[in-house]
N, C-alpha and C. Protein backbone atom coordinates (compact mmCIF):
# COMPACT_ATOMS: atom_id res chain seq x y z
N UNK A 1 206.20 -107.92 15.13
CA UNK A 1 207.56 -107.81 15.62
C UNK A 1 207.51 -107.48 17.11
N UNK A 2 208.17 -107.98 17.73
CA UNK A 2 208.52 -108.13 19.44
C UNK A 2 209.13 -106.83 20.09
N UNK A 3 210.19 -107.06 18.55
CA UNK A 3 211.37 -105.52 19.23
C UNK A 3 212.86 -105.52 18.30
N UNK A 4 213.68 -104.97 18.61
CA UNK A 4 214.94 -105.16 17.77
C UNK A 4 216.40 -104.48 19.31
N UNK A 5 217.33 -104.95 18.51
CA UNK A 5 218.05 -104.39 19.38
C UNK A 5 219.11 -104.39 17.78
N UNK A 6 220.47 -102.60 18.11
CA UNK A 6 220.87 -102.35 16.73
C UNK A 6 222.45 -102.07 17.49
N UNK A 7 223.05 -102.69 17.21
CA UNK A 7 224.87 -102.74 17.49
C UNK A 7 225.46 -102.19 16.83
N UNK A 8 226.14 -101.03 17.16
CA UNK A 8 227.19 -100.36 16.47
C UNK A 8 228.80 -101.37 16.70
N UNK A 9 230.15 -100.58 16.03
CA UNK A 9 231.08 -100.44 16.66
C UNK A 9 231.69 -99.28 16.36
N UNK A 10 232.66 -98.60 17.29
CA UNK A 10 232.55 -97.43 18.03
C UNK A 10 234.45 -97.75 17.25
N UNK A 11 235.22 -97.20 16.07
CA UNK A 11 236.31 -97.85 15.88
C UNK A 11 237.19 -96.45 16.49
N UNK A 12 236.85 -95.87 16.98
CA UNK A 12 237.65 -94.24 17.32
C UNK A 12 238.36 -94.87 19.43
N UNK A 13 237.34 -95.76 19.64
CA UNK A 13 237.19 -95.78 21.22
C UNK A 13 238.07 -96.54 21.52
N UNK A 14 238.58 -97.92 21.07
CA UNK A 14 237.05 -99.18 20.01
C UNK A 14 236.17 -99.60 21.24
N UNK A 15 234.74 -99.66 21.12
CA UNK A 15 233.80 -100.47 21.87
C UNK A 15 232.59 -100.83 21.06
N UNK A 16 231.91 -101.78 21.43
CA UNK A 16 230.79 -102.08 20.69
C UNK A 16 229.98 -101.11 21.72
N UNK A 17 228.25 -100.70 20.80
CA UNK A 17 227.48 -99.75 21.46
C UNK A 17 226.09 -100.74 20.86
N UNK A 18 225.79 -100.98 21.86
CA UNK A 18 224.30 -101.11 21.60
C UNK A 18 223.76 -99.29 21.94
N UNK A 19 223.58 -99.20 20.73
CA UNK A 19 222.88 -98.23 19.68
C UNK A 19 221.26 -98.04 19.79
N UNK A 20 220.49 -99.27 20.18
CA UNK A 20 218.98 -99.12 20.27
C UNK A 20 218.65 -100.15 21.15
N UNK A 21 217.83 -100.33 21.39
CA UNK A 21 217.06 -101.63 22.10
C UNK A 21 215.95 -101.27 22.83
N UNK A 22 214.80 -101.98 21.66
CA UNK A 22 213.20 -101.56 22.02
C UNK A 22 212.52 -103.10 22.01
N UNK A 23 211.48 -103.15 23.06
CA UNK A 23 210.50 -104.12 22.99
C UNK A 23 209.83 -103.27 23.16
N UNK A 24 208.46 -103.40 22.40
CA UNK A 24 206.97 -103.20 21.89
C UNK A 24 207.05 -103.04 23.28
N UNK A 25 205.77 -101.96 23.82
CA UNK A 25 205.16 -102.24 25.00
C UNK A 25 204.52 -102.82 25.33
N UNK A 26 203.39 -103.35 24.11
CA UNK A 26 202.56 -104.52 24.39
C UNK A 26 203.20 -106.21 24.37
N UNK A 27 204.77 -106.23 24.37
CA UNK A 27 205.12 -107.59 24.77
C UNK A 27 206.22 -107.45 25.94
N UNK A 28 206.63 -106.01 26.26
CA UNK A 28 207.07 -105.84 27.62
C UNK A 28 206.86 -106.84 28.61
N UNK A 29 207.47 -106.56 30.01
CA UNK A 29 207.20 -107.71 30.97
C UNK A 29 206.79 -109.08 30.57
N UNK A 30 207.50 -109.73 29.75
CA UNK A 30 207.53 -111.28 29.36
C UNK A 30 209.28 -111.81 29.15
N UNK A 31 209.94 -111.08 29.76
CA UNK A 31 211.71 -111.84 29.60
C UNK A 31 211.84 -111.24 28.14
N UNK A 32 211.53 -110.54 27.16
CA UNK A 32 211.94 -110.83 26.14
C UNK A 32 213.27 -109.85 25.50
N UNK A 33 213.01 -108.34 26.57
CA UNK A 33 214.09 -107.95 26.80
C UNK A 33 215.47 -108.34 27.31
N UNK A 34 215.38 -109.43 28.37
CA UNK A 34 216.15 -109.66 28.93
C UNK A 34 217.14 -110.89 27.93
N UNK A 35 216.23 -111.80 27.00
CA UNK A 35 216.76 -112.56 26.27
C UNK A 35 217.38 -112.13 25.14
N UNK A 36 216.87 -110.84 24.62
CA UNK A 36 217.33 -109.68 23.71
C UNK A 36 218.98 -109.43 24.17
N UNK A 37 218.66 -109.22 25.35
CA UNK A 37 220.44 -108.70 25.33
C UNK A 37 221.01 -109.29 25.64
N UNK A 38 220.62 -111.30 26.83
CA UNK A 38 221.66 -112.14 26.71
C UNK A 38 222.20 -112.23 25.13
N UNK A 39 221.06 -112.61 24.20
CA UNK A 39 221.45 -112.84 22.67
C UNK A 39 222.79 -111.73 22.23
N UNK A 40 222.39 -110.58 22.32
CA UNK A 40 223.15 -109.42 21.90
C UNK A 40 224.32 -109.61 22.07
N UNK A 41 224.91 -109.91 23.54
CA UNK A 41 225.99 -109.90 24.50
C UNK A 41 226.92 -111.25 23.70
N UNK A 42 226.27 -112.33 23.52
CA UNK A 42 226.81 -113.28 23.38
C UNK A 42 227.29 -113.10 21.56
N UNK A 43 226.56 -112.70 20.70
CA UNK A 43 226.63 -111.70 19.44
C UNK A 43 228.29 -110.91 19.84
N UNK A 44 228.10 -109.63 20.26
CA UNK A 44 229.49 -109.16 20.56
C UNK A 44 230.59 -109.69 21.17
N UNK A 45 230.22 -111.05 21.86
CA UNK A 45 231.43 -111.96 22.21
C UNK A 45 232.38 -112.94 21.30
N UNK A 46 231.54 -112.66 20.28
CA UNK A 46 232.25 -113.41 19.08
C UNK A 46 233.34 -112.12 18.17
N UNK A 47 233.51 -111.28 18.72
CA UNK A 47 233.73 -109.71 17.89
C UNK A 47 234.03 -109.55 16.75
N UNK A 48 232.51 -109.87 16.09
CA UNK A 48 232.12 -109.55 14.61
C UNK A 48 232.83 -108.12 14.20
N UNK A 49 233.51 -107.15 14.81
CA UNK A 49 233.96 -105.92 14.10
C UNK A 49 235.03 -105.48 14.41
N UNK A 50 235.27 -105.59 15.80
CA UNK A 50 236.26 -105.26 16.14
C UNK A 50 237.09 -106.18 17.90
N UNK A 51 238.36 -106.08 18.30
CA UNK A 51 238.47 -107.02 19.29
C UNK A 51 237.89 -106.84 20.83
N UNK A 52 237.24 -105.15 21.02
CA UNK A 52 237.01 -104.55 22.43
C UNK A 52 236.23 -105.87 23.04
N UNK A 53 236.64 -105.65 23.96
CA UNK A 53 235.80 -106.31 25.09
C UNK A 53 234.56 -105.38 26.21
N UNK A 54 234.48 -103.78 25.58
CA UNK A 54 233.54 -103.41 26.02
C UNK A 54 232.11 -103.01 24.79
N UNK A 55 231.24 -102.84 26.01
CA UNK A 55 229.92 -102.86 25.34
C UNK A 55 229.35 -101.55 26.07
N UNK A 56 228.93 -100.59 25.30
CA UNK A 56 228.19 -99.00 25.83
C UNK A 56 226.90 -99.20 25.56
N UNK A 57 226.16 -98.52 26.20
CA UNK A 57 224.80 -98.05 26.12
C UNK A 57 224.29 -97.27 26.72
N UNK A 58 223.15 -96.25 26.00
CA UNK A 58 222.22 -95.20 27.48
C UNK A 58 221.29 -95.33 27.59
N UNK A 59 220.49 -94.84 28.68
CA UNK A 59 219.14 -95.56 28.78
C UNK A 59 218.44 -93.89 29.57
N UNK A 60 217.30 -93.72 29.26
CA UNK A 60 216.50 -92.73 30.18
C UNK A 60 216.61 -93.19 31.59
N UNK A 61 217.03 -92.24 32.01
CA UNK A 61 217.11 -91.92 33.72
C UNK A 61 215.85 -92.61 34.40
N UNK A 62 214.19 -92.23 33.49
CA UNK A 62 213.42 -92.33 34.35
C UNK A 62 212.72 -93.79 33.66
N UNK A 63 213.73 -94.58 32.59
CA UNK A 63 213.10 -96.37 32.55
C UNK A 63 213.86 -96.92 33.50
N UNK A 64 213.17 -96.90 34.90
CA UNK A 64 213.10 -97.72 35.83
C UNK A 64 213.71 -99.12 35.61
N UNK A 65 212.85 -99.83 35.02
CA UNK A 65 212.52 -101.41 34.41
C UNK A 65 214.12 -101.97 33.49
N UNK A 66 214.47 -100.67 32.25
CA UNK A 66 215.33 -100.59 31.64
C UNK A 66 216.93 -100.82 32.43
N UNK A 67 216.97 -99.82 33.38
CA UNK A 67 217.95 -99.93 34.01
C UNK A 67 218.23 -100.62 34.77
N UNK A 68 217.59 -101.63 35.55
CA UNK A 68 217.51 -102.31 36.55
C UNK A 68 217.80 -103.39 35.65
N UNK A 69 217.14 -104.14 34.34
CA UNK A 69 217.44 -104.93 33.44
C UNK A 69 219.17 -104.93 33.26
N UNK A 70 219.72 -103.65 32.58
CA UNK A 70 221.03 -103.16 32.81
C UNK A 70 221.82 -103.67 33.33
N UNK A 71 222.02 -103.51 34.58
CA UNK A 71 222.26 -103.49 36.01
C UNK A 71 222.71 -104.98 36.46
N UNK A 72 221.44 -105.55 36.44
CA UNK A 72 221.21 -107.04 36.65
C UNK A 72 222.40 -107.57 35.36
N UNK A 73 221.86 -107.65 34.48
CA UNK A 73 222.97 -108.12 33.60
C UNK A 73 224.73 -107.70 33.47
N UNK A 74 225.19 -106.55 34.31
CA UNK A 74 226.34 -106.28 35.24
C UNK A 74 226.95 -104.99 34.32
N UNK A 75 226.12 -104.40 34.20
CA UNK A 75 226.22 -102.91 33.41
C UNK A 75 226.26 -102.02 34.20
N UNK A 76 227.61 -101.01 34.10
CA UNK A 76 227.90 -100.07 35.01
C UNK A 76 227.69 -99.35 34.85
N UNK A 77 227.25 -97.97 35.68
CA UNK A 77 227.04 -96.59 35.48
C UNK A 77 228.18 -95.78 35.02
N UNK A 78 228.84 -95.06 33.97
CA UNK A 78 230.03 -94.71 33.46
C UNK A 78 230.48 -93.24 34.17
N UNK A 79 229.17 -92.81 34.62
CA UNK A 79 229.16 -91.10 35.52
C UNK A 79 228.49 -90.06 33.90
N UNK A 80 228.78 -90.46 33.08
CA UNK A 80 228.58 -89.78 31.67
C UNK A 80 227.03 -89.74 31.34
N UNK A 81 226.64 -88.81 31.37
CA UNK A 81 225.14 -88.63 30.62
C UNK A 81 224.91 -87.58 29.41
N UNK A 82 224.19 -87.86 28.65
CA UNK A 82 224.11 -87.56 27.81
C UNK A 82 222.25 -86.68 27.90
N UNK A 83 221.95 -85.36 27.98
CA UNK A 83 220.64 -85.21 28.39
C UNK A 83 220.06 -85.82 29.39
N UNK A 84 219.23 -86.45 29.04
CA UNK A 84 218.41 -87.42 30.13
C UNK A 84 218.46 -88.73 29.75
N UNK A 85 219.75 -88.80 29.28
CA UNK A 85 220.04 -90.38 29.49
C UNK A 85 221.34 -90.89 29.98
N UNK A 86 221.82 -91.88 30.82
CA UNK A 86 222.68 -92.45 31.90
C UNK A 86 223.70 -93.16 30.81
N UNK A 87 224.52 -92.97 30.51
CA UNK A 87 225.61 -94.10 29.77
C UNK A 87 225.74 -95.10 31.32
N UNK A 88 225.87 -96.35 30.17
CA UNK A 88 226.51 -97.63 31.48
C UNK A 88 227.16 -98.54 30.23
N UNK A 89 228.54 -99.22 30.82
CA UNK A 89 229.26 -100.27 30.07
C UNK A 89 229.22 -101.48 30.92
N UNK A 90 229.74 -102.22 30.20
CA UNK A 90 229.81 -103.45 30.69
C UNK A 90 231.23 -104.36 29.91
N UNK A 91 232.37 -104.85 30.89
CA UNK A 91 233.09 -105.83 30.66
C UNK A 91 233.25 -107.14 29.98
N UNK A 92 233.73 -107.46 28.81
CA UNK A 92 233.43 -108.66 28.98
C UNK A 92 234.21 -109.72 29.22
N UNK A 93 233.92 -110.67 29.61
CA UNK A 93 235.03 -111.42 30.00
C UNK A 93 235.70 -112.62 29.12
């Protein structure tokens, strides 16, 4: 196995939450993260649960790689952290 990524929906907010999202370290740095969450994104654009058009997630402060992935894909910093991890959402359109 490569990795998984695990989607909540959030029906109190409403938002969808990507909930997890791991690639193996030993298949890291090969896109496969990055195709992980185009897939995901396009998954919650169909809104299998509910109608939000947003998407949550947190990530450790100090995955570099993680956040910048984030980021790039147009995920915002929300100001909200949770311990040592950064909430960021993202719009969809």
């Amino acid at each position: 196995m490569i990795g998984y990524v695990m989607v909540i929906y959030d029906y109190d907010i409403p938002e969808y939450d990507i909930w997890h999202m791991m690639i193996d370290e030993s298949n890291q740095g090969h896109g496969y993260g990055s195709i992980a969450l185009d897939l995901t994104i396009e998954y919650i654009k169909t809104k299998p649960f509910g109608t939000s058009d947003k998407v949550t997630l947190t990530c450790n402060m100090d995955n570099i790689h993680a956040l910048n992935l984030y980021r790039n894909k147009g995920f915002k910093e929300t100001g909200a952290m949770d311990e040592d991890e950064i909430e960021l959402s993202l719009m969809l359109s």
